[in-house]
PDB file of N, CA and C in Angstrom:
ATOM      1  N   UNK A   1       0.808  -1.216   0.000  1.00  0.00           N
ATOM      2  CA  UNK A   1       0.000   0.000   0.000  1.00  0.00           C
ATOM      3  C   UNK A   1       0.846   1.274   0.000  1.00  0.00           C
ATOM      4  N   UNK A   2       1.838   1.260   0.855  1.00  0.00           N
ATOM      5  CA  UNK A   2       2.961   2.453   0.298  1.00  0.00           C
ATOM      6  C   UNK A   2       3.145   2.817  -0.754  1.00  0.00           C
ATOM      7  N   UNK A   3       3.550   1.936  -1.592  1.00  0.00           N
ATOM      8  CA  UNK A   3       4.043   2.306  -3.132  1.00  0.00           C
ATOM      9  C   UNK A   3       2.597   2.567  -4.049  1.00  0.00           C
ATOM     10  N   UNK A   4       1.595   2.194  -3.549  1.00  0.00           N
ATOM     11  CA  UNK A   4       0.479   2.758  -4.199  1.00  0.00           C
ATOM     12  C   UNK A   4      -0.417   3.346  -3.916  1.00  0.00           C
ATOM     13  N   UNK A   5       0.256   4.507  -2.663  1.00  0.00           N
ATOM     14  CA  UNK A   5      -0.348   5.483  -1.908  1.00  0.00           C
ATOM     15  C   UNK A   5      -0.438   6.969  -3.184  1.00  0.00           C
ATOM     16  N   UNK A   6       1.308   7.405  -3.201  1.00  0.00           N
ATOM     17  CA  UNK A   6       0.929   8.209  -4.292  1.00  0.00           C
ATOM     18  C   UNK A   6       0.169   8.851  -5.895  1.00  0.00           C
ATOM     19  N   UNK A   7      -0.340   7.306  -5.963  1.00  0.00           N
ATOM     20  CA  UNK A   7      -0.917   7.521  -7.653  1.00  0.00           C
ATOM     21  C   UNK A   7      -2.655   7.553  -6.922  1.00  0.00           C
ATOM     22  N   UNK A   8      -2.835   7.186  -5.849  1.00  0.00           N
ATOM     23  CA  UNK A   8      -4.190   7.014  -5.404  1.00  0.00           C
ATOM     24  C   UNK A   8      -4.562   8.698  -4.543  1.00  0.00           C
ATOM     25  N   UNK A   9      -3.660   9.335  -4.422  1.00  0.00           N
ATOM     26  CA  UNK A   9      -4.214  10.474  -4.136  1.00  0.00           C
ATOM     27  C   UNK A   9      -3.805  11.262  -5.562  1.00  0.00           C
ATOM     28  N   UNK A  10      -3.092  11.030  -6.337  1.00  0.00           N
ATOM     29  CA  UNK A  10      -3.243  11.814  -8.097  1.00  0.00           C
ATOM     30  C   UNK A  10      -4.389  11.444  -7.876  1.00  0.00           C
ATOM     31  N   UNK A  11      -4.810  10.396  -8.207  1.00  0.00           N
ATOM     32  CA  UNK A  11      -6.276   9.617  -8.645  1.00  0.00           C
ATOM     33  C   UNK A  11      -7.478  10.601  -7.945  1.00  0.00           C
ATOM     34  N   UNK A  12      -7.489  10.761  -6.901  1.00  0.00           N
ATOM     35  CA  UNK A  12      -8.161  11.901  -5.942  1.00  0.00           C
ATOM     36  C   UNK A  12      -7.994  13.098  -6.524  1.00  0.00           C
ATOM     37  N   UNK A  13      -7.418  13.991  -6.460  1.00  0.00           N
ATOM     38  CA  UNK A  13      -6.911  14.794  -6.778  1.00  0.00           C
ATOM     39  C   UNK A  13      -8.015  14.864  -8.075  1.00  0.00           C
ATOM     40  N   UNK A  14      -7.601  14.246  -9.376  1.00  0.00           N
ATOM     41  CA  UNK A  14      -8.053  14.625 -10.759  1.00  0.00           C
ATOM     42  C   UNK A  14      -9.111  14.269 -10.874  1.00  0.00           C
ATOM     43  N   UNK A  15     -10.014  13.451  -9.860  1.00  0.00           N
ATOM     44  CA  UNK A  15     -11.115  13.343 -10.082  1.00  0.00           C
ATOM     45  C   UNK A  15     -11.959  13.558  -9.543  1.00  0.00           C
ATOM     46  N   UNK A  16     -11.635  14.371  -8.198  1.00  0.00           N
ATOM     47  CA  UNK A  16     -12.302  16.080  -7.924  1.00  0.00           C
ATOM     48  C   UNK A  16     -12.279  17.537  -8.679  1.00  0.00           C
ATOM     49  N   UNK A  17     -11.192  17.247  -9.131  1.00  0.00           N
ATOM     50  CA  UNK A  17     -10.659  18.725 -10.059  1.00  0.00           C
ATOM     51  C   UNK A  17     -11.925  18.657 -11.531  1.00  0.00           C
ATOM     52  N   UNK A  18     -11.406  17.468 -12.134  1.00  0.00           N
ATOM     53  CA  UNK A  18     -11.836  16.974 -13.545  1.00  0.00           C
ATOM     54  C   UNK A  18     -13.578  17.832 -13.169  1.00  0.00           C
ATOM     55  N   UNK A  19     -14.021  17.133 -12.693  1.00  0.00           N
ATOM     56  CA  UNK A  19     -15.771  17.898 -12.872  1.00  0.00           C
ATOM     57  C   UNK A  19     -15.902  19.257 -12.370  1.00  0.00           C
ATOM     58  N   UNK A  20     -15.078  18.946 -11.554  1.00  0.00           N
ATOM     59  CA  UNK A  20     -15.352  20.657 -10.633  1.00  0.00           C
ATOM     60  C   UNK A  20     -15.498  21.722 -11.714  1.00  0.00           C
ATOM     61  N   UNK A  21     -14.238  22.029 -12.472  1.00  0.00           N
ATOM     62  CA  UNK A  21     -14.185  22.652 -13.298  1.00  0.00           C
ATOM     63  C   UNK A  21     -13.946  22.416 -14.772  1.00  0.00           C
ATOM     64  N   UNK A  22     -14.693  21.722 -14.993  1.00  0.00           N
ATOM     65  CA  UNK A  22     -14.777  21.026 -16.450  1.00  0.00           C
ATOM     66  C   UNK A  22     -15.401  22.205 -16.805  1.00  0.00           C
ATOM     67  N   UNK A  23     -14.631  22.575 -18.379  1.00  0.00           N
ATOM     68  CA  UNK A  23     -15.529  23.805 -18.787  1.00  0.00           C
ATOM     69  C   UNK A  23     -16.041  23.482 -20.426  1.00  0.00           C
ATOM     70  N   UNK A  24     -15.384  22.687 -21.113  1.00  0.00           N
ATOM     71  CA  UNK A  24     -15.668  22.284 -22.541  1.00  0.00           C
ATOM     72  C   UNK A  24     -17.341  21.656 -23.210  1.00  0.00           C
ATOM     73  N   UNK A  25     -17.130  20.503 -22.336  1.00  0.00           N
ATOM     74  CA  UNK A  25     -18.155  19.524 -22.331  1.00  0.00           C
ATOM     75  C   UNK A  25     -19.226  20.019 -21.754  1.00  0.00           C
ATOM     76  N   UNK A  26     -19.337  21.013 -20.831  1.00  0.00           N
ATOM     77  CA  UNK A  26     -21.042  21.683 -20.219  1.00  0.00           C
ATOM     78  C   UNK A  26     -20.788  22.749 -20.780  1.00  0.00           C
ATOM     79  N   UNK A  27     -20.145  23.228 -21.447  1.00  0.00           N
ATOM     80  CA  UNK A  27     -20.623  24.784 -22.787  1.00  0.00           C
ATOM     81  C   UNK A  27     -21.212  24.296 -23.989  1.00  0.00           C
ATOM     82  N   UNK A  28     -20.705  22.858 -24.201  1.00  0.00           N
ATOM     83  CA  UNK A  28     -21.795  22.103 -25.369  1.00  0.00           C
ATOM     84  C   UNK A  28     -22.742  21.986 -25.349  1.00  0.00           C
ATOM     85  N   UNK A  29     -22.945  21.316 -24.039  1.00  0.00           N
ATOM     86  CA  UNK A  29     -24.543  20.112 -23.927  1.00  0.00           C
ATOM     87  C   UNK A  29     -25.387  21.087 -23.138  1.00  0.00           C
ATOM     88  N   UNK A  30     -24.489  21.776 -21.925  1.00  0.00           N
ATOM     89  CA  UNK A  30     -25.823  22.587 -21.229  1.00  0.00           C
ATOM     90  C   UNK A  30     -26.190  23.842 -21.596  1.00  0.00           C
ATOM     91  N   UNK A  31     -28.085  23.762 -21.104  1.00  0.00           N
ATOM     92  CA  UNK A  31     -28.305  25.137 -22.114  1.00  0.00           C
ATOM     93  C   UNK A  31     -29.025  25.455 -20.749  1.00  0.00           C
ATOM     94  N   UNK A  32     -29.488  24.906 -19.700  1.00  0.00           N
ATOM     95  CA  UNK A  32     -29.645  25.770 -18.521  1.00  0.00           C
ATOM     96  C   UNK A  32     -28.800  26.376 -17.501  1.00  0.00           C
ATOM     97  N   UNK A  33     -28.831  27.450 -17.458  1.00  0.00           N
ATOM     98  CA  UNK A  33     -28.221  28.234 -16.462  1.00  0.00           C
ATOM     99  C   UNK A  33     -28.388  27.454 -15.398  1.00  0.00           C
ATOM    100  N   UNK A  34     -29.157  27.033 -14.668  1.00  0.00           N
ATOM    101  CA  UNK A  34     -29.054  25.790 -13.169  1.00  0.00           C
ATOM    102  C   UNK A  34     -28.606  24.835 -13.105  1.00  0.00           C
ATOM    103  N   UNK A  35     -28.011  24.930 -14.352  1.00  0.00           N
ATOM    104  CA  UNK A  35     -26.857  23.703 -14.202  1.00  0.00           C
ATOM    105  C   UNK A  35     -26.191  23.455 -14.677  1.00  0.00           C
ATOM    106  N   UNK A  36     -24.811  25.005 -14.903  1.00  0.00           N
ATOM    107  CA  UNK A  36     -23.627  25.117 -15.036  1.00  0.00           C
ATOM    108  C   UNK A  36     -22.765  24.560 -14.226  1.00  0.00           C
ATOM    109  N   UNK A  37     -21.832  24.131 -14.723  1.00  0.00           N
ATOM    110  CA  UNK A  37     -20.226  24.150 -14.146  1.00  0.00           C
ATOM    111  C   UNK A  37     -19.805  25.547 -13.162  1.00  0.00           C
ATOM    112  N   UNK A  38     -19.129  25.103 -12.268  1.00  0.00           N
ATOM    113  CA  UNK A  38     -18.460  26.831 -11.725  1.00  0.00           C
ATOM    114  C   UNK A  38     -17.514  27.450 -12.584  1.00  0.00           C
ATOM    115  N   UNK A  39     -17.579  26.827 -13.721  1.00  0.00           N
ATOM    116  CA  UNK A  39     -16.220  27.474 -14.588  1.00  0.00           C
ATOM    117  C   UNK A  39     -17.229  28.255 -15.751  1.00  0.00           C
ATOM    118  N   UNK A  40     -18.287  27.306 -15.810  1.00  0.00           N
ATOM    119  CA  UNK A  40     -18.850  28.163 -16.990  1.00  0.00           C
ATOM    120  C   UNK A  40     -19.764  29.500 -15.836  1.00  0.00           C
ATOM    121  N   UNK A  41     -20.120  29.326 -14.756  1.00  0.00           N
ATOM    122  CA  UNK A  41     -20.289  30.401 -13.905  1.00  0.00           C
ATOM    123  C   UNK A  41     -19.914  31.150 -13.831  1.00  0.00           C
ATOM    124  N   UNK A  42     -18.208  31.092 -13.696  1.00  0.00           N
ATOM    125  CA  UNK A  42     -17.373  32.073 -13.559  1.00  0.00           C
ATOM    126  C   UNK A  42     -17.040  33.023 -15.115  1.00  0.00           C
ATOM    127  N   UNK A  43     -16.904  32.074 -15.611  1.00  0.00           N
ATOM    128  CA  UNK A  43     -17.203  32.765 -17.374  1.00  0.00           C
ATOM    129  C   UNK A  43     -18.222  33.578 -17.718  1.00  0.00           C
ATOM    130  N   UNK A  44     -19.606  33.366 -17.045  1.00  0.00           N
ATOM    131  CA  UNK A  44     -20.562  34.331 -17.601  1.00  0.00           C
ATOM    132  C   UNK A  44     -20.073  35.752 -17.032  1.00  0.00           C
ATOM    133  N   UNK A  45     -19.401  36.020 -16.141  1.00  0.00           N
ATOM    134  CA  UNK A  45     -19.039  37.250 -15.210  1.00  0.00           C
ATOM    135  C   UNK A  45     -18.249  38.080 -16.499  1.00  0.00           C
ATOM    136  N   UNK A  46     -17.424  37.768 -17.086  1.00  0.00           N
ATOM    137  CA  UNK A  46     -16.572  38.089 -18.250  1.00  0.00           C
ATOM    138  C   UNK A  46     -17.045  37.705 -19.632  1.00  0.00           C
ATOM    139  N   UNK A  47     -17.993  38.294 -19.857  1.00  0.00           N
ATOM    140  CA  UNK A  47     -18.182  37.492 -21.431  1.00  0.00           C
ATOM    141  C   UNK A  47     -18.625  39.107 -22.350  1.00  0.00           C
ATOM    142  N   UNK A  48     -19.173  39.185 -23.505  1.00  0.00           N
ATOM    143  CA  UNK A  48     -19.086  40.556 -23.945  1.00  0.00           C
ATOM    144  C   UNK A  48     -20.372  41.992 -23.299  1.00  0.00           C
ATOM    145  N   UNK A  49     -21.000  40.797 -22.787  1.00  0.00           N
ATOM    146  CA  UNK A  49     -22.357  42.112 -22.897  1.00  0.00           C
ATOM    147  C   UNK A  49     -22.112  42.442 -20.901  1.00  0.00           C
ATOM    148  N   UNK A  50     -21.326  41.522 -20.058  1.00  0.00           N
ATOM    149  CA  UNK A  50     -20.839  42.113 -18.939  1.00  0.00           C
ATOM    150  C   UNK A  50     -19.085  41.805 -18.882  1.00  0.00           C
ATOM    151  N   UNK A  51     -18.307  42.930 -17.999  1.00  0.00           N
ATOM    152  CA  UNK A  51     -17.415  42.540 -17.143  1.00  0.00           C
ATOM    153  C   UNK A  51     -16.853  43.070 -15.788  1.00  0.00           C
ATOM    154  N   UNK A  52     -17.660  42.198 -15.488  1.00  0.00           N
ATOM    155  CA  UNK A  52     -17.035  42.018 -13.702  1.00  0.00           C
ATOM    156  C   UNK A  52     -16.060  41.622 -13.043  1.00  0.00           C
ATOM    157  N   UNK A  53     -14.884  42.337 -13.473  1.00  0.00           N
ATOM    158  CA  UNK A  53     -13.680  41.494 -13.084  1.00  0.00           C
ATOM    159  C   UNK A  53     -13.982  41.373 -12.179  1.00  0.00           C
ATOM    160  N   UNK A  54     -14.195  42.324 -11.034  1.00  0.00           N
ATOM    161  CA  UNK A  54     -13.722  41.870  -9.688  1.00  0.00           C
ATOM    162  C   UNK A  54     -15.095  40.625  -8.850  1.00  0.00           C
ATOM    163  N   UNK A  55     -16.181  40.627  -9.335  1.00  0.00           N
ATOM    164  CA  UNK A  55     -16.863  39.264  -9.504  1.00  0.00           C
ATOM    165  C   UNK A  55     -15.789  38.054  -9.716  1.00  0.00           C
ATOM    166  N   UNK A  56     -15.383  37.926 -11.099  1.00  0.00           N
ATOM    167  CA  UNK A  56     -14.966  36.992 -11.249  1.00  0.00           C
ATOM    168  C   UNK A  56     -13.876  36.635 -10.471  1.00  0.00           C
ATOM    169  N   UNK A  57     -13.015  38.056 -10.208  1.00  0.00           N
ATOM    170  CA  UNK A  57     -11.741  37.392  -9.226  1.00  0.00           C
ATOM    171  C   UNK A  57     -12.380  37.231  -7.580  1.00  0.00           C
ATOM    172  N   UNK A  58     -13.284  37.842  -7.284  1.00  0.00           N
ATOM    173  CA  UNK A  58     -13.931  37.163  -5.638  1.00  0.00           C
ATOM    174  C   UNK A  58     -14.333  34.966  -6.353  1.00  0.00           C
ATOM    175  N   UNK A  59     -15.241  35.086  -7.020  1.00  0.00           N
ATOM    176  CA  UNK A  59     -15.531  33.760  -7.536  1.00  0.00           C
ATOM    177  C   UNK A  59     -14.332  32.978  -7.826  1.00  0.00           C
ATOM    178  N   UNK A  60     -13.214  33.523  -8.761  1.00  0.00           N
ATOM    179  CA  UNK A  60     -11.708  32.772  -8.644  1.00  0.00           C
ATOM    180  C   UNK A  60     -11.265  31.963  -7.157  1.00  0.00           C
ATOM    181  N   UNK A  61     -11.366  33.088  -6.280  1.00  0.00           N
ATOM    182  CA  UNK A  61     -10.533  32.887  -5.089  1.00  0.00           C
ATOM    183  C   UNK A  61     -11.485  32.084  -4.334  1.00  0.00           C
ATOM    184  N   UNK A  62     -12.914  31.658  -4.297  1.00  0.00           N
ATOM    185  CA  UNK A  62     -13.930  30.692  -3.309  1.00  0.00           C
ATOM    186  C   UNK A  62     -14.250  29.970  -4.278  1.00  0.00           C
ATOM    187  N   UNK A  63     -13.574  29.760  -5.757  1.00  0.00           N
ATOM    188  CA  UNK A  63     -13.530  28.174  -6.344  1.00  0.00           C
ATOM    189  C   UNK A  63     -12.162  27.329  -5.948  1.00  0.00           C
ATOM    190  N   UNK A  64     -10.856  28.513  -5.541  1.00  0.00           N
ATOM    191  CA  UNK A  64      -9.853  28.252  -5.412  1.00  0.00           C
ATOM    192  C   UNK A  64      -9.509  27.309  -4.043  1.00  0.00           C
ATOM    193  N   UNK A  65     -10.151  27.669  -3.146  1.00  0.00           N
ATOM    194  CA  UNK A  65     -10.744  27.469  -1.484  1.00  0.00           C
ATOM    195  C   UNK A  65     -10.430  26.230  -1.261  1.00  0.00           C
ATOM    196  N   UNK A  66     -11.256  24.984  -1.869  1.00  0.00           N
ATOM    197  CA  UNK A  66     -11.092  23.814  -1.355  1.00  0.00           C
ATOM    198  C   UNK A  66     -10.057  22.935  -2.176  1.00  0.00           C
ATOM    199  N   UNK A  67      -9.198  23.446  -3.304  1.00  0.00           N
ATOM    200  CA  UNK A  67      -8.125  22.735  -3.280  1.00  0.00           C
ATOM    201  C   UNK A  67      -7.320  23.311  -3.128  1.00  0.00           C
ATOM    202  N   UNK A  68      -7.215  24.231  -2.200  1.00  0.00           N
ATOM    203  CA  UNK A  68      -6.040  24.593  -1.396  1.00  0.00           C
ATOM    204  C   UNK A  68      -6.218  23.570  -0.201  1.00  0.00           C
ATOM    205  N   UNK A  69      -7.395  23.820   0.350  1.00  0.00           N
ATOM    206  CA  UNK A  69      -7.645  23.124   1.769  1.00  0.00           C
ATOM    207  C   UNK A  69      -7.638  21.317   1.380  1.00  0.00           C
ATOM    208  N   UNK A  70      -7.663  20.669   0.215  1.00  0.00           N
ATOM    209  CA  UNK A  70      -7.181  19.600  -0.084  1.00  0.00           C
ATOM    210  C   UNK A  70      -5.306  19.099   0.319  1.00  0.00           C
ATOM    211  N   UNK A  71      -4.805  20.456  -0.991  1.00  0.00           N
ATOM    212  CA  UNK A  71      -3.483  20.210  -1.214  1.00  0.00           C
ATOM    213  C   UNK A  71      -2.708  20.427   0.285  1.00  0.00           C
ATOM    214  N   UNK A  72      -3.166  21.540   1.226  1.00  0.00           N
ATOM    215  CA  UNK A  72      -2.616  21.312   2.356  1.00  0.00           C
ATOM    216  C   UNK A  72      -2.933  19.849   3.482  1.00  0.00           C
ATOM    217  N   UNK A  73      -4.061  19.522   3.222  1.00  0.00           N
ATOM    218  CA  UNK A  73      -4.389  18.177   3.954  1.00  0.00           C
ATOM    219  C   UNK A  73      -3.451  16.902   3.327  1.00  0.00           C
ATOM    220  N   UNK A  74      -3.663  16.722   1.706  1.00  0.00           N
ATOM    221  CA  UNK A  74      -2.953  15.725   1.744  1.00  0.00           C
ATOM    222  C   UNK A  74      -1.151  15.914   1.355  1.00  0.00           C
ATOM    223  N   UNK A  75      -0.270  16.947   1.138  1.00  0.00           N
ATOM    224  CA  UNK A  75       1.094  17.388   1.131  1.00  0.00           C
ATOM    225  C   UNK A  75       1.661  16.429   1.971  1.00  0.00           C
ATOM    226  N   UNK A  76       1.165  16.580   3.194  1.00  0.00           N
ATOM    227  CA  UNK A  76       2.394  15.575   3.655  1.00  0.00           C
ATOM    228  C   UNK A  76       2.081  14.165   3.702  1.00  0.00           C
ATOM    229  N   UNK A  77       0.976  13.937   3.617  1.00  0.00           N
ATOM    230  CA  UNK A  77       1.032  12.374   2.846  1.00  0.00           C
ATOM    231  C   UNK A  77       1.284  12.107   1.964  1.00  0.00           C
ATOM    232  N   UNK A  78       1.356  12.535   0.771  1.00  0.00           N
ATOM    233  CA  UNK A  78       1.993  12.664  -0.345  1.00  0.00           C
ATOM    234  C   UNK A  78       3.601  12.597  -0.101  1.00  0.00           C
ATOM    235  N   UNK A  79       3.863  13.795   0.268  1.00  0.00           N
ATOM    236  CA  UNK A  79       5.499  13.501   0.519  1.00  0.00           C
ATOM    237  C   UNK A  79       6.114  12.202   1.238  1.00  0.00           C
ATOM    238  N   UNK A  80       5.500  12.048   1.830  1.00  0.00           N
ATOM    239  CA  UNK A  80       6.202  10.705   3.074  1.00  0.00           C
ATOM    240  C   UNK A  80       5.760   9.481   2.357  1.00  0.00           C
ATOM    241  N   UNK A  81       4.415   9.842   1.332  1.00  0.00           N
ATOM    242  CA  UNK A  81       4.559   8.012   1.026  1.00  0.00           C
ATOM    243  C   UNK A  81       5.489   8.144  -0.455  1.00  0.00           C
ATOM    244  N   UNK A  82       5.943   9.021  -0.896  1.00  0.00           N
ATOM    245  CA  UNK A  82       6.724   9.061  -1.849  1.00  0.00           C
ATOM    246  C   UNK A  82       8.415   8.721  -1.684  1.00  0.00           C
ATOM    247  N   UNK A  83       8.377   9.526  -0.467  1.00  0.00           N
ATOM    248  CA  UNK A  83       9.520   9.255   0.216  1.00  0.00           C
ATOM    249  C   UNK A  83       9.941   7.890   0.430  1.00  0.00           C
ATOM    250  N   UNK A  84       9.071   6.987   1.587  1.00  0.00           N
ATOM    251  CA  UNK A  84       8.666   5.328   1.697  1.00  0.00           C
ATOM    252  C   UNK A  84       8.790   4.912   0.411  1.00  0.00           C
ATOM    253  N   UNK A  85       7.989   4.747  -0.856  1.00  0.00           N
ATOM    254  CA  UNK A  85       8.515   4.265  -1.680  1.00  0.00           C
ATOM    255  C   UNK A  85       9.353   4.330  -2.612  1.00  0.00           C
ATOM    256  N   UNK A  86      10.271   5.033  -2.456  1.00  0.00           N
ATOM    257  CA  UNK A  86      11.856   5.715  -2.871  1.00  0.00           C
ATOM    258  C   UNK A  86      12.846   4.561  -2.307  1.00  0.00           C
ATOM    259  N   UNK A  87      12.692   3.939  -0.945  1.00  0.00           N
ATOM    260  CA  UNK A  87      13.502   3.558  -0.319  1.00  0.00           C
ATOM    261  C   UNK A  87      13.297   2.331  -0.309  1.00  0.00           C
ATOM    262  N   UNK A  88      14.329   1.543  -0.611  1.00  0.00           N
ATOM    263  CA  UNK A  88      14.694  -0.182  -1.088  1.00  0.00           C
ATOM    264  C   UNK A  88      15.257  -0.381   0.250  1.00  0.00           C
ATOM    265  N   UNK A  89      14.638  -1.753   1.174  1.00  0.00           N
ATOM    266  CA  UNK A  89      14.606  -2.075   2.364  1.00  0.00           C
ATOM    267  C   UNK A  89      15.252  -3.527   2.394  1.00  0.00           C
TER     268      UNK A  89
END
């Protein structure tokens, strides 16, 4: 389980990120506003007929929020099981 600690929090990692802010695939298919992406959310703030930067940069920084509060939770597990499986025993 050491040595296949680090690819299982990538694995975490990209497949919280991946939907969170998927922006391609729900600018295609979705046509209701109630059920955007936060990326295509954050996009309507900046588009031609408004711009709200400073909308969009408050919305930047409280989409930004919980993978910070991820990357600081899992950092040092990450490091130490990388570390552990570095080392031939």
């Amino acid at each position: 389980m050491p040595i296949a600690r680090p690819i299982l929090i990538f694995l975490a990692i990209t497949s919280f990120a991946a939907p969170w802010m998927d922006f391609i695939f729900p600018k295609l298919v979705l046509r209701s506003a109630h059920k955007q992406t936060l990326a295509l959310g954050l996009f309507s703030f900046v588009t031609d007929k408004k711009n709200e930067f400073t909308n969009f940069a408050a919305g930047s920084l409280l989409v930004a929020i919980p993978f910070i509060i991820f990357f600081v939770a899992s950092q040092n597990l990450l490091v130490t099981s990388l570390g552990a499986s570095a080392v031939k025993e």
